[in-house]
C-alpha atoms as a PDB file:
ATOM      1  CA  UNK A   1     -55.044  24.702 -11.912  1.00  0.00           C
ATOM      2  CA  UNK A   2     -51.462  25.968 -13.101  1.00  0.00           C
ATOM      3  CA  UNK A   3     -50.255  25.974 -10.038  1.00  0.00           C
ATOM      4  CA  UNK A   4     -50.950  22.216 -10.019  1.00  0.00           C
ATOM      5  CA  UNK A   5     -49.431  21.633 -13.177  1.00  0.00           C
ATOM      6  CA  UNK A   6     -46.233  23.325 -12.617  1.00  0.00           C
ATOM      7  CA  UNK A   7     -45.681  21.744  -9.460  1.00  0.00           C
ATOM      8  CA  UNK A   8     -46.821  17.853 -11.311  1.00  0.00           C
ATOM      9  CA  UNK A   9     -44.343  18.812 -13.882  1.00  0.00           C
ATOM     10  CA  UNK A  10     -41.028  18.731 -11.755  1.00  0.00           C
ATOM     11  CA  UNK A  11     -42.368  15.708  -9.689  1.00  0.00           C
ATOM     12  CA  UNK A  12     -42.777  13.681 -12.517  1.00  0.00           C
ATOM     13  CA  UNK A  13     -39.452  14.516 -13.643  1.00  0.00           C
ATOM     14  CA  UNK A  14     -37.901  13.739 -10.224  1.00  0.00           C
ATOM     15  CA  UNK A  15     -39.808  10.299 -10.355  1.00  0.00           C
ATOM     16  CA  UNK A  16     -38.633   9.326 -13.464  1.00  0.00           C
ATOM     17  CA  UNK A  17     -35.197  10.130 -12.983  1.00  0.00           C
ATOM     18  CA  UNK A  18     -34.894   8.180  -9.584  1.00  0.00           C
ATOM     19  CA  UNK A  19     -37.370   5.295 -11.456  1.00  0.00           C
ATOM     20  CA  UNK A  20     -34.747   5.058 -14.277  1.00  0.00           C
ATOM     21  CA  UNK A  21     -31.386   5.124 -11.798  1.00  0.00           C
ATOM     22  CA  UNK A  22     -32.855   2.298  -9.742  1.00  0.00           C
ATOM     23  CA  UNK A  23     -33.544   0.291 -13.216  1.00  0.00           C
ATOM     24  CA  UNK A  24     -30.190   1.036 -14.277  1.00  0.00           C
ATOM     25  CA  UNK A  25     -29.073  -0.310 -10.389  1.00  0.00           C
ATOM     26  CA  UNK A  26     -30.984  -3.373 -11.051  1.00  0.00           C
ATOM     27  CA  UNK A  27     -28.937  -4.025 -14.570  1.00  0.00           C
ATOM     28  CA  UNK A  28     -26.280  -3.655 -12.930  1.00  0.00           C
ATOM     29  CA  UNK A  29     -26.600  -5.760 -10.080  1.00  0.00           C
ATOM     30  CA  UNK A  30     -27.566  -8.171 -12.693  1.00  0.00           C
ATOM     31  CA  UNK A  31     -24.973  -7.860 -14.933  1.00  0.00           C
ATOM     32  CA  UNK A  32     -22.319  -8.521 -11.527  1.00  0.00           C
ATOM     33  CA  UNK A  33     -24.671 -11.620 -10.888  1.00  0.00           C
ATOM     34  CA  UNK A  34     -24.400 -12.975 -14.182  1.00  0.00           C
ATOM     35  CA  UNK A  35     -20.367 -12.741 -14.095  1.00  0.00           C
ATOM     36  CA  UNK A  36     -20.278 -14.153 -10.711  1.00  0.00           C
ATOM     37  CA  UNK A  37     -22.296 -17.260 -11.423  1.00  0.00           C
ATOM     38  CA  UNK A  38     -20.190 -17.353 -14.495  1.00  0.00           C
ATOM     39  CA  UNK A  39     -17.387 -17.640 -13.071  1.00  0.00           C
ATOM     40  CA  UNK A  40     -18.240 -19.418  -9.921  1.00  0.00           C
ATOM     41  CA  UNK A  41     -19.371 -22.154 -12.896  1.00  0.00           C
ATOM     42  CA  UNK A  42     -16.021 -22.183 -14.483  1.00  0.00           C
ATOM     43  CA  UNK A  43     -13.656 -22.541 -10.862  1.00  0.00           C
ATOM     44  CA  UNK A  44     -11.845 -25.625  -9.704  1.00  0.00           C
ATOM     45  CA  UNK A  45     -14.479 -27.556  -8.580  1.00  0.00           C
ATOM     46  CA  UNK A  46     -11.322 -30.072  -6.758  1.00  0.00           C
ATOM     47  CA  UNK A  47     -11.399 -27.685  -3.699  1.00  0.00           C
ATOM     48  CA  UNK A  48     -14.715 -26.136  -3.867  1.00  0.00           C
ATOM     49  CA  UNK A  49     -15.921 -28.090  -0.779  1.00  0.00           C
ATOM     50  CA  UNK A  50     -12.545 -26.848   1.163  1.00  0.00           C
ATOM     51  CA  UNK A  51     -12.370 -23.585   3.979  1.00  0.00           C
ATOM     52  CA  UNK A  52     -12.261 -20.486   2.334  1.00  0.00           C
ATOM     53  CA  UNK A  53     -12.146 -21.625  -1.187  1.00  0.00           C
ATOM     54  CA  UNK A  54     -16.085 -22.137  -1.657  1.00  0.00           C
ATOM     55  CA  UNK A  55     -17.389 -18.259  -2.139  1.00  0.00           C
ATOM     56  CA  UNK A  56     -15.263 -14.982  -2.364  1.00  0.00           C
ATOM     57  CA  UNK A  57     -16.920 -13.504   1.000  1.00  0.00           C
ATOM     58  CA  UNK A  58     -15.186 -15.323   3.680  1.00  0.00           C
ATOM     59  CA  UNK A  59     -11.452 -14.138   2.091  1.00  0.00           C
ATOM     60  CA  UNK A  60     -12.537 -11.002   1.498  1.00  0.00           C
ATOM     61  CA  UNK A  61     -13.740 -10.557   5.415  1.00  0.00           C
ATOM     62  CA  UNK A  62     -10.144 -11.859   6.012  1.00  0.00           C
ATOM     63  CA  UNK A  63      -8.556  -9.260   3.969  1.00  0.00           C
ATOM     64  CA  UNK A  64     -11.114  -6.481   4.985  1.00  0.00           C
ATOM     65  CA  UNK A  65     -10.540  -7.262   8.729  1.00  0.00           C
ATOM     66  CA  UNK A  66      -7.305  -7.404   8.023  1.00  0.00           C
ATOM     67  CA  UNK A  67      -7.287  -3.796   6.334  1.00  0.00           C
ATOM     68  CA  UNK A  68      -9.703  -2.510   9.543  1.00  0.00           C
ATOM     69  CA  UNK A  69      -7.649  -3.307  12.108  1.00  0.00           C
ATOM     70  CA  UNK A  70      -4.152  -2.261  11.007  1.00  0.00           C
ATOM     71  CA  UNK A  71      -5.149   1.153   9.431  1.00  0.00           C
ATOM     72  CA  UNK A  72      -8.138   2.016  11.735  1.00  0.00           C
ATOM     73  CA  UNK A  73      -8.639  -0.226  14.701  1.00  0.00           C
ATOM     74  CA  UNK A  74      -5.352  -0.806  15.818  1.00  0.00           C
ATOM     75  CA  UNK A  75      -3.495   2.098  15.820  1.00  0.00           C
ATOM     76  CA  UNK A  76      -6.573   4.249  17.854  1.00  0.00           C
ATOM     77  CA  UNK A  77      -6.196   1.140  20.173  1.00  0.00           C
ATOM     78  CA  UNK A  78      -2.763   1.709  20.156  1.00  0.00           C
ATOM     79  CA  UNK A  79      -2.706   5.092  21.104  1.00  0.00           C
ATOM     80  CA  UNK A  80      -2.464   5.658  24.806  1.00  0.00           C
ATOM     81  CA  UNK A  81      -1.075   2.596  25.451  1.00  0.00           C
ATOM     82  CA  UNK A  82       2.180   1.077  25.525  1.00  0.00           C
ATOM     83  CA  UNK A  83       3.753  -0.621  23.212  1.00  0.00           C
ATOM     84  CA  UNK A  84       3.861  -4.349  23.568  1.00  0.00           C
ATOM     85  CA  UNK A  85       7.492  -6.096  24.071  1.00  0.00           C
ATOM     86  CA  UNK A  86       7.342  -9.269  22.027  1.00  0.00           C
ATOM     87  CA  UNK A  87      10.147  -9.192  20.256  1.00  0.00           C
ATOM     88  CA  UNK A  88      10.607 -13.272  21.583  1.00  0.00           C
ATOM     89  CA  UNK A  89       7.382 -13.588  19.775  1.00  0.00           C
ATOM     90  CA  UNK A  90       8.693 -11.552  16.578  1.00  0.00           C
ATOM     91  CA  UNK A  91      11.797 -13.852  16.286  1.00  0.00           C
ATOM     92  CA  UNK A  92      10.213 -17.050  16.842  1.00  0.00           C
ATOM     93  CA  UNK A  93       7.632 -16.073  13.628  1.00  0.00           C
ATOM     94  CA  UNK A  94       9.930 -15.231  11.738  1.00  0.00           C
ATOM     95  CA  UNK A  95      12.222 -18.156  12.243  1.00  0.00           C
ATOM     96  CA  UNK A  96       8.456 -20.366  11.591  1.00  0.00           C
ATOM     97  CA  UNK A  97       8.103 -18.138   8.083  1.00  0.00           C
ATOM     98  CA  UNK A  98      11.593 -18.933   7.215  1.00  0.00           C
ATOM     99  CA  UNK A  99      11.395 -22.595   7.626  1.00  0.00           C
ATOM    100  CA  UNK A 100       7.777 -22.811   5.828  1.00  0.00           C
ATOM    101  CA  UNK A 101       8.926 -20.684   3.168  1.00  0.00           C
ATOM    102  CA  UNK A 102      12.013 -23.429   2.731  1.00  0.00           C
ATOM    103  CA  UNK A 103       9.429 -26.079   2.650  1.00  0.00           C
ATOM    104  CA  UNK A 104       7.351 -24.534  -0.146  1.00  0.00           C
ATOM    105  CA  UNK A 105       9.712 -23.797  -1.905  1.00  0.00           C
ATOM    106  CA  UNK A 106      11.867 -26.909  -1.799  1.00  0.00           C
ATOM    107  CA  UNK A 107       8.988 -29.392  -1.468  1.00  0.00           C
ATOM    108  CA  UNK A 108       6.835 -27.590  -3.766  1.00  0.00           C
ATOM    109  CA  UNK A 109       9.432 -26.838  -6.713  1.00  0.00           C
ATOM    110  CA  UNK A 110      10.068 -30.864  -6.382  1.00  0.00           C
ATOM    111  CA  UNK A 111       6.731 -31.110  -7.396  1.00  0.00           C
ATOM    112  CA  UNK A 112       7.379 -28.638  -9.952  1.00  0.00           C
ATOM    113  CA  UNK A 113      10.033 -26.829 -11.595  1.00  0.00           C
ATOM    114  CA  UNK A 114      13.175 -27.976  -9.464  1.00  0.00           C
ATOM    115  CA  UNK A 115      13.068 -32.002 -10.695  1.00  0.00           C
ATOM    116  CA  UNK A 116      11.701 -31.360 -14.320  1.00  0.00           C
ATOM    117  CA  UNK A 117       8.157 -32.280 -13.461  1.00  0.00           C
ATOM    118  CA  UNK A 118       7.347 -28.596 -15.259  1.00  0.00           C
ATOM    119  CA  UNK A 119       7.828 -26.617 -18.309  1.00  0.00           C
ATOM    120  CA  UNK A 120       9.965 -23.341 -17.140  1.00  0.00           C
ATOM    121  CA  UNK A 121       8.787 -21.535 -20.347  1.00  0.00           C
ATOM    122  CA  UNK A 122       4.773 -22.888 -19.938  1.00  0.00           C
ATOM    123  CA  UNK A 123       3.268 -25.018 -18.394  1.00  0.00           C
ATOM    124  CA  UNK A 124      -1.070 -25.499 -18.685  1.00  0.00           C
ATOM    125  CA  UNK A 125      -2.527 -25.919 -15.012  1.00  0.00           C
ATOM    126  CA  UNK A 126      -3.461 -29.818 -15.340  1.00  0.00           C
ATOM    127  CA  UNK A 127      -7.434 -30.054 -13.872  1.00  0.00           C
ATOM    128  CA  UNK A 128      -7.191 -33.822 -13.061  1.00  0.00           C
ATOM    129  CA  UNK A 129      -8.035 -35.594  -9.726  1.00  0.00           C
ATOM    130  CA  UNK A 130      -5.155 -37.772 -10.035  1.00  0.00           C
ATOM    131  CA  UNK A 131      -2.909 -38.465  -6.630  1.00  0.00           C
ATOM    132  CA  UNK A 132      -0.100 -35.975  -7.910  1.00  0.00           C
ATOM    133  CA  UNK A 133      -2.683 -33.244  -9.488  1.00  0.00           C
ATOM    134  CA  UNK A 134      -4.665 -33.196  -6.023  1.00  0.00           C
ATOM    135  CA  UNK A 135      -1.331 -32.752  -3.970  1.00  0.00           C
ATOM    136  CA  UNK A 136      -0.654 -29.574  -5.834  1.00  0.00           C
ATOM    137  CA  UNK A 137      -3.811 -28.001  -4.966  1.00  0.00           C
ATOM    138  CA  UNK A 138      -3.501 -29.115  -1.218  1.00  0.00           C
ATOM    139  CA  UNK A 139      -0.086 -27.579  -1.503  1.00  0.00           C
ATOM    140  CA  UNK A 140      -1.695 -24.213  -3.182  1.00  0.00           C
ATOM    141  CA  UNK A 141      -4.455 -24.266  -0.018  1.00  0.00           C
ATOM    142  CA  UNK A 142      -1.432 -24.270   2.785  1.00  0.00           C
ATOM    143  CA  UNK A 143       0.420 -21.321   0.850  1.00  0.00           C
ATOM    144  CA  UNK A 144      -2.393 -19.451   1.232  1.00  0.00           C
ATOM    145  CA  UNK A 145      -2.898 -20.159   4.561  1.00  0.00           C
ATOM    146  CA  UNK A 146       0.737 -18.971   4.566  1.00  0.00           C
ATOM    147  CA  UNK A 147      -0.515 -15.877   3.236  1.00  0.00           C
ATOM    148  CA  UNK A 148      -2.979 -15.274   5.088  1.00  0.00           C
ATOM    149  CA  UNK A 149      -0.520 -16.029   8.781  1.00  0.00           C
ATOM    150  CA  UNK A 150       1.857 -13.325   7.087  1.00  0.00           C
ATOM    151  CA  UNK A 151      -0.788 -10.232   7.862  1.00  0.00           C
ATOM    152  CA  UNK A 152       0.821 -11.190  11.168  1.00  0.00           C
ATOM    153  CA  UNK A 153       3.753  -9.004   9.920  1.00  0.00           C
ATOM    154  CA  UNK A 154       1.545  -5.525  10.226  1.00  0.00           C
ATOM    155  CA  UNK A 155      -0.226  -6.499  13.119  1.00  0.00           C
ATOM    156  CA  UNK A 156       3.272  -7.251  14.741  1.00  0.00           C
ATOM    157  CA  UNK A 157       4.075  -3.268  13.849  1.00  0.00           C
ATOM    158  CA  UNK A 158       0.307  -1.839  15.380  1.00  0.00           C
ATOM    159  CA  UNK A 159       1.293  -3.992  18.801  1.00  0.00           C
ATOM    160  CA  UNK A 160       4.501  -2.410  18.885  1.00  0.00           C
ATOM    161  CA  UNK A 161       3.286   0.688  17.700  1.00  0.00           C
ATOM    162  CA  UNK A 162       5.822   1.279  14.568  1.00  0.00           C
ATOM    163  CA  UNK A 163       3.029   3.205  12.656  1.00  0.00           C
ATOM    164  CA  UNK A 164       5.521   4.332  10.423  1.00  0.00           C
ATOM    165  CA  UNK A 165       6.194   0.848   9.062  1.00  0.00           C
ATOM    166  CA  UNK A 166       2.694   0.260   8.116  1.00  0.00           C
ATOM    167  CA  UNK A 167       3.021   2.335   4.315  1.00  0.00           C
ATOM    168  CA  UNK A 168       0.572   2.116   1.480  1.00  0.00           C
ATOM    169  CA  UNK A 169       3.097  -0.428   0.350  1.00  0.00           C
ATOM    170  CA  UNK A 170       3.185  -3.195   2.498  1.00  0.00           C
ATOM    171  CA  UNK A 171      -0.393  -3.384   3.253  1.00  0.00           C
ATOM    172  CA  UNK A 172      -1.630  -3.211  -0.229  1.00  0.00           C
ATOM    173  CA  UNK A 173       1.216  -5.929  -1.076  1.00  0.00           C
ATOM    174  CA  UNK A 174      -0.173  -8.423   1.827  1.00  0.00           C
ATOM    175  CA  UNK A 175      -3.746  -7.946   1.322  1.00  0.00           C
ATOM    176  CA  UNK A 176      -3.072  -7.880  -2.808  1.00  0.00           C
ATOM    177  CA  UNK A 177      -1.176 -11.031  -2.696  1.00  0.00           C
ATOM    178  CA  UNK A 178      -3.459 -12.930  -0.462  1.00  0.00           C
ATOM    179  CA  UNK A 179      -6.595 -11.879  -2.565  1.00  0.00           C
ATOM    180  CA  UNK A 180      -4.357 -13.134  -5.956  1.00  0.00           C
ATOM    181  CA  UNK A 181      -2.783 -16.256  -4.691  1.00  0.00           C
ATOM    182  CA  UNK A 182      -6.539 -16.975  -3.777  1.00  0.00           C
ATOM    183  CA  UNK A 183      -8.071 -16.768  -7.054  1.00  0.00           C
ATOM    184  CA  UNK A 184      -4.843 -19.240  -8.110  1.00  0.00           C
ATOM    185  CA  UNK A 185      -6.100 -21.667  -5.767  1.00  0.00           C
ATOM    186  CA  UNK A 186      -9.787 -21.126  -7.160  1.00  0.00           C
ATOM    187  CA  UNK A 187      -9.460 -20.774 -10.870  1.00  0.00           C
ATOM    188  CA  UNK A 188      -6.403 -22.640 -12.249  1.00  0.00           C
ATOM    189  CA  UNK A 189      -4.123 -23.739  -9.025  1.00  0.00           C
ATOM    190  CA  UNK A 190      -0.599 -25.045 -10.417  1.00  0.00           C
ATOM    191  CA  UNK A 191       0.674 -24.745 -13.882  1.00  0.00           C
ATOM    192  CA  UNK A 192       1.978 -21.832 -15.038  1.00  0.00           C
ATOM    193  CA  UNK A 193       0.617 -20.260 -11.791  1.00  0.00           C
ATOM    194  CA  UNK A 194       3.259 -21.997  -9.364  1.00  0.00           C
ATOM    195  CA  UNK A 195       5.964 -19.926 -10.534  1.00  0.00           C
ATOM    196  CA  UNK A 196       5.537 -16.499  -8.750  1.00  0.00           C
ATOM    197  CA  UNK A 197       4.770 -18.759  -5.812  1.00  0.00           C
ATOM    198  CA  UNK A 198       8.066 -20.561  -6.487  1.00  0.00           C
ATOM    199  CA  UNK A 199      10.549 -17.783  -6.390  1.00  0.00           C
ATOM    200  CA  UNK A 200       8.620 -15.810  -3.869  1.00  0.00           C
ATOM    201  CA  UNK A 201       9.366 -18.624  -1.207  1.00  0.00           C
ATOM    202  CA  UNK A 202      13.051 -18.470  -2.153  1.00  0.00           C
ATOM    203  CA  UNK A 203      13.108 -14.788  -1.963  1.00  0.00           C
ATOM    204  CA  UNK A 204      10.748 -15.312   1.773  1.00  0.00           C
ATOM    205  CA  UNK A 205      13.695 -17.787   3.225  1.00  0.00           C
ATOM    206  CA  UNK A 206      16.017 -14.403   2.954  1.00  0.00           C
ATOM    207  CA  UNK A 207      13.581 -12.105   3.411  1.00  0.00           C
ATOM    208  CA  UNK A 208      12.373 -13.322   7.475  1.00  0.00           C
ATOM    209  CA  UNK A 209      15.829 -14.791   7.905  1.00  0.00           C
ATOM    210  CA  UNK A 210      16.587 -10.592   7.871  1.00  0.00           C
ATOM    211  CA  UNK A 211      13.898  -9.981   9.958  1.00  0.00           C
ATOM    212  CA  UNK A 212      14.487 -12.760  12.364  1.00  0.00           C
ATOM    213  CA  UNK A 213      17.861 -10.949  12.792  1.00  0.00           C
ATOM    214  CA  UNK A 214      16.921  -7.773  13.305  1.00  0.00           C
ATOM    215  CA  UNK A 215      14.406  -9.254  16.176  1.00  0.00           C
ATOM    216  CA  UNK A 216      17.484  -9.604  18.125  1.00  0.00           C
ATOM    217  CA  UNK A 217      18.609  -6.647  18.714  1.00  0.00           C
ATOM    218  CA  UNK A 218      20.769  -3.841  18.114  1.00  0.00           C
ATOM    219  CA  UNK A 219      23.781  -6.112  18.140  1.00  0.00           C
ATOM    220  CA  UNK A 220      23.178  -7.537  15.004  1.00  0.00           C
ATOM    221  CA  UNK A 221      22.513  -4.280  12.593  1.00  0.00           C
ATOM    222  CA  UNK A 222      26.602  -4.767  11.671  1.00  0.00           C
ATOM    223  CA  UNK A 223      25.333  -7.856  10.068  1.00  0.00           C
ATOM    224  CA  UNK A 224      21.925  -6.422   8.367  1.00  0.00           C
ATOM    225  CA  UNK A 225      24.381  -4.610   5.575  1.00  0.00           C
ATOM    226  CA  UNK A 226      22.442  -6.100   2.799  1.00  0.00           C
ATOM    227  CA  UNK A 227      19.208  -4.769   3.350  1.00  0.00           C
ATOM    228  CA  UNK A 228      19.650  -2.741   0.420  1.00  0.00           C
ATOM    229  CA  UNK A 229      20.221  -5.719  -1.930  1.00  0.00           C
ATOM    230  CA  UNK A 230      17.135  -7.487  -0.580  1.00  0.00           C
ATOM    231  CA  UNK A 231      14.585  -4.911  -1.988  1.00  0.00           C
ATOM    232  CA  UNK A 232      16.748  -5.254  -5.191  1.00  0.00           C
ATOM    233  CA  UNK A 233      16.258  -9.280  -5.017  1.00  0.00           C
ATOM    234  CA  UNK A 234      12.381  -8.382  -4.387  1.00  0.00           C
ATOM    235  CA  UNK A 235      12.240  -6.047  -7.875  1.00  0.00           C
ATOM    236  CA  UNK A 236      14.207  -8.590  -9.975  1.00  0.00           C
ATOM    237  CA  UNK A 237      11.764 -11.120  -8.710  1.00  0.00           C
ATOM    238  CA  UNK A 238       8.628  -8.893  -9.698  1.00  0.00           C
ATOM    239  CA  UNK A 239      10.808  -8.285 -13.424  1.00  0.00           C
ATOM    240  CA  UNK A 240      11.575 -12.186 -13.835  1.00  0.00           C
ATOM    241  CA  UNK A 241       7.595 -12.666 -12.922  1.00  0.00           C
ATOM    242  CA  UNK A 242       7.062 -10.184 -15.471  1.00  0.00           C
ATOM    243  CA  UNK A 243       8.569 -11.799 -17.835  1.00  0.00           C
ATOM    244  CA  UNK A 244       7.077 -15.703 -17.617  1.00  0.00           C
ATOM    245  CA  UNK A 245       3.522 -14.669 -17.513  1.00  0.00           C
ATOM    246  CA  UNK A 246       3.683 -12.922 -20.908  1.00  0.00           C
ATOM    247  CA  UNK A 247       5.045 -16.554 -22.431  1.00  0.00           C
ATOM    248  CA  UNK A 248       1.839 -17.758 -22.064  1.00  0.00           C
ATOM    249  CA  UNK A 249       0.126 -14.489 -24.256  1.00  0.00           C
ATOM    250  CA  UNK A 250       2.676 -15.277 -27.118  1.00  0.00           C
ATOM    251  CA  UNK A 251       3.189 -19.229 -27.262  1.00  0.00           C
ATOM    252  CA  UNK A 252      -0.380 -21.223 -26.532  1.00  0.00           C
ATOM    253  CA  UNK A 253       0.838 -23.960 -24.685  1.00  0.00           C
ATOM    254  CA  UNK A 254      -2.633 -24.651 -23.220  1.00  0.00           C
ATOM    255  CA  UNK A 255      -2.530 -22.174 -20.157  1.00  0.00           C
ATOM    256  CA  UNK A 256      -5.464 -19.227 -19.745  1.00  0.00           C
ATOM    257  CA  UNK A 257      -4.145 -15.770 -20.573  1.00  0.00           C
ATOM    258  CA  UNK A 258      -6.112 -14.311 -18.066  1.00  0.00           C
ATOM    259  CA  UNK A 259      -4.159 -15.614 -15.365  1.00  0.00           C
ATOM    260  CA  UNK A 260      -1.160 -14.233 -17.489  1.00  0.00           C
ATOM    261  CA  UNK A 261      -2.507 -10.922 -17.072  1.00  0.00           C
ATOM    262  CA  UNK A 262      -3.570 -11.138 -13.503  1.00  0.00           C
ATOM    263  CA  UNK A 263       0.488 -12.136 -12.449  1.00  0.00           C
ATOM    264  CA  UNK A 264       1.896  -9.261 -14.840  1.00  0.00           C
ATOM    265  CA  UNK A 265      -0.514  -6.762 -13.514  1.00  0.00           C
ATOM    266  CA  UNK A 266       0.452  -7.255  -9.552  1.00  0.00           C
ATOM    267  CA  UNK A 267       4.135  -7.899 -10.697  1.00  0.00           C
ATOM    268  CA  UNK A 268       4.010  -4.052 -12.106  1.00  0.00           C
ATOM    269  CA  UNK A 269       2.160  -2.743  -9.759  1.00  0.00           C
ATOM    270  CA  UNK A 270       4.523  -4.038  -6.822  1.00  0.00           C
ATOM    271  CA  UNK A 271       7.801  -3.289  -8.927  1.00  0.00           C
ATOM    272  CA  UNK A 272       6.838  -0.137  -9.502  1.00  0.00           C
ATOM    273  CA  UNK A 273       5.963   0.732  -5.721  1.00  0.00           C
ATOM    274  CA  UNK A 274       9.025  -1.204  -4.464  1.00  0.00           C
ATOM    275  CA  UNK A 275      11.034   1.092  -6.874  1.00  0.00           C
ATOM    276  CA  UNK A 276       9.431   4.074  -5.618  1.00  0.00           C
ATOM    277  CA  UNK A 277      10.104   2.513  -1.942  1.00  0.00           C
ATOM    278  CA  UNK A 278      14.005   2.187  -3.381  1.00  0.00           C
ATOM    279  CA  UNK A 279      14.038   5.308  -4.345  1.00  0.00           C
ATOM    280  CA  UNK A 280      13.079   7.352  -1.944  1.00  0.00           C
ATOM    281  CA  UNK A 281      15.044   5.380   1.013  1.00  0.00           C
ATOM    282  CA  UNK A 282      17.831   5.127  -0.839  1.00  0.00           C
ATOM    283  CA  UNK A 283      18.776   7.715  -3.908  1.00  0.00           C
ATOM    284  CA  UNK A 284      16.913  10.475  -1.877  1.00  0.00           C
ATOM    285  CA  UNK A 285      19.273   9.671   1.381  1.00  0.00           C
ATOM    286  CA  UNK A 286      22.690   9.386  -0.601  1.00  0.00           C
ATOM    287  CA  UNK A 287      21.818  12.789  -2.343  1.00  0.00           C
ATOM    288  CA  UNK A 288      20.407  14.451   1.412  1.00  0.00           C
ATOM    289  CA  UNK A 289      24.141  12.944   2.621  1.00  0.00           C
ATOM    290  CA  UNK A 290      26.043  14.478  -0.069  1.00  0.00           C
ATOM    291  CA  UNK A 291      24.164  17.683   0.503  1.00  0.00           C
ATOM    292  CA  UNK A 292      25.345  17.711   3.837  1.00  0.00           C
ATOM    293  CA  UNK A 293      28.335  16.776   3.118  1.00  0.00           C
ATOM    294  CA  UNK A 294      29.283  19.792   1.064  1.00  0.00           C
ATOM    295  CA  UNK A 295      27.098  22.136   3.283  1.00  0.00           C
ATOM    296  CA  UNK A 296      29.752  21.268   6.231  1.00  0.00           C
ATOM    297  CA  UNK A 297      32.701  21.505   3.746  1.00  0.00           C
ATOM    298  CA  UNK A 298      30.973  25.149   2.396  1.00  0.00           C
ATOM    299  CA  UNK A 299      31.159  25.995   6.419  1.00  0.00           C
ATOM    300  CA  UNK A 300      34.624  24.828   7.096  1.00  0.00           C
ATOM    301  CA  UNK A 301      36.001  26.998   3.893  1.00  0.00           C
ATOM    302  CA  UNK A 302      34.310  30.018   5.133  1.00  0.00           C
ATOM    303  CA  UNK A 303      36.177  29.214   8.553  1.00  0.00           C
ATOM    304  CA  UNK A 304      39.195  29.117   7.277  1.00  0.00           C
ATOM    305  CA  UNK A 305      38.419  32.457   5.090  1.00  0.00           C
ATOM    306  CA  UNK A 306      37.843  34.094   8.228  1.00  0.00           C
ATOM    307  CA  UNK A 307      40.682  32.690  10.019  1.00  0.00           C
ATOM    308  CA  UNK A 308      42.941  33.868   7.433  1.00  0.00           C
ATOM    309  CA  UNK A 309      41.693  37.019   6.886  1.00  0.00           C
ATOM    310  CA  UNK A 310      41.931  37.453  11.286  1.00  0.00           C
ATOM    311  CA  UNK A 311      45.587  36.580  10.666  1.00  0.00           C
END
């Protein structure tokens, strides 16, 4: 009869344990329910009906496919086999990105900030279905379409098998900036939102048009001397983003903080690994080459020291 008890007694325990987890699984699947209805509720209901912009799932597969094949798929695919020559293909993309990154930026800041349409300091996102409103938000659906045709950049690297290009980096900035520029579109496309958009095209057109140059060859790396200043255009753009979206926190002009915070949050978080990128390929190389530098002067003054002394 003890031995019954004693043995009841630790069951019970274990059954209540894994009967209160599961109850506390259940609140919390409810709880994430709740928000998501919430806030399914409270999207753009202008491009609900559109591809991709209905539920999170099918741009999350994107991203997560996305994330599968360049960091696990790809590069075991990759591994006995040679890499692909398409560097015909790799300039002709980046030529396309160029030119669509010209467009958006030119045809969309026309909309926008370039002829006055828009505040620069704040501007509210305007939720109308009027002929001007709508184009914005079919504008906001083909940039991230644009987005989305730009994980072609790391898949371009696994085909060619530059592993060593694929960093931490640039696949959390692709798959980051698709995944944001898609809850734009979803929960307040335009407004205040267009200008990260804005500048990032202009900083694209330069961006490819160095890539699409360094498709070509070796030839043209006498003419790729500003590659340093291009990271440095890509952190001032992440500090100038920085700075608009707090506006918004400080001066109510009618625009949601909360996409305030979502810009300033990815435009720290990519300032502070492009820095670190900066950094390290740059600082860390010019202190390795000085280094060197007086490592072969340190050997050429203990030649001569020996050379005299011979003497």
């Amino acid at each position: 009869m003890c031995t019954q008890v004693s043995v009841e007694g630790p069951r019970l325990k274990i059954e209540l344990y894994f009967s209160n987890m599961i109850t506390k699984m259940a609140q919390v699947v409810a709880t994430m329910q709740q928000w998501y209805n919430y806030a399914m509720e409270n999207a753009d209901p202008r491009a609900k009906d559109w591809p991709l912009t209905g539920s999170p799932f099918p741009m999350l597969t994107i991203i997560a496919s996305y994330l599968y094949f360049v960091k696990i798929f790809g590069p075991a695919y990759m591994k006995d086999r040679k890499p692909f020559q398409i560097n015909g293909i790799i300039v002709a993309y980046n030529l396309l990105m160029v030119v669509l990154s010209a467009f958006f930026f030119f045809y969309g800041g026309s909309k926008t900030y370039l002829l006055g349409k828009y505040n620069w300091m704040c501007e509210p996102v305007d939720y109308s279905t009027d002929e001007e409103s709508m184009l914005l938000v079919k504008v906001g659906w083909w940039y991230l379409m644009l987005k989305i045709a730009e994980f072609a950049d790391t898949i371009f690297f696994v085909l060619r098998k530059k592993f060593n290009h694929i960093s931490t980096l640039h696949v959390v900035h692709h798959a980051s900036v698709a995944w944001g520029v898609w809850i734009g579109l979803k929960f307040g496309p335009g407004g205040h939102n267009a200008f990260f958009p804005f500048i990032n095209c202009f900083i694209h057109m330069i961006m490819y048009s160095y890539y699409c140059l360094a498709a070509l060859g070796p030839q043209m790396q006498k003419y790729l001397w500003w590659k340093k200043y291009l990271t440095q255009m890509q952190m001032i753009q992440f500090i100038i983003a920085t700075v608009h979206a707090t506006i918004p926190i400080f001066y109510d002009c009618g625009f949601q903080p909360v996409f305030a915070y979502i810009i300033i949050f990815h435009a720290v978080l990519f300032l502070g690994m492009f820095y670190n990128f900066y950094r390290k390929t740059y600082f860390e190389q010019i202190e390795m080459k000085k280094k060197s530098r007086q490592y072969l002067d340190d050997l050429k003054q203990q030649e001569n020291r020996r050379t005299l002394k011979a003497e």
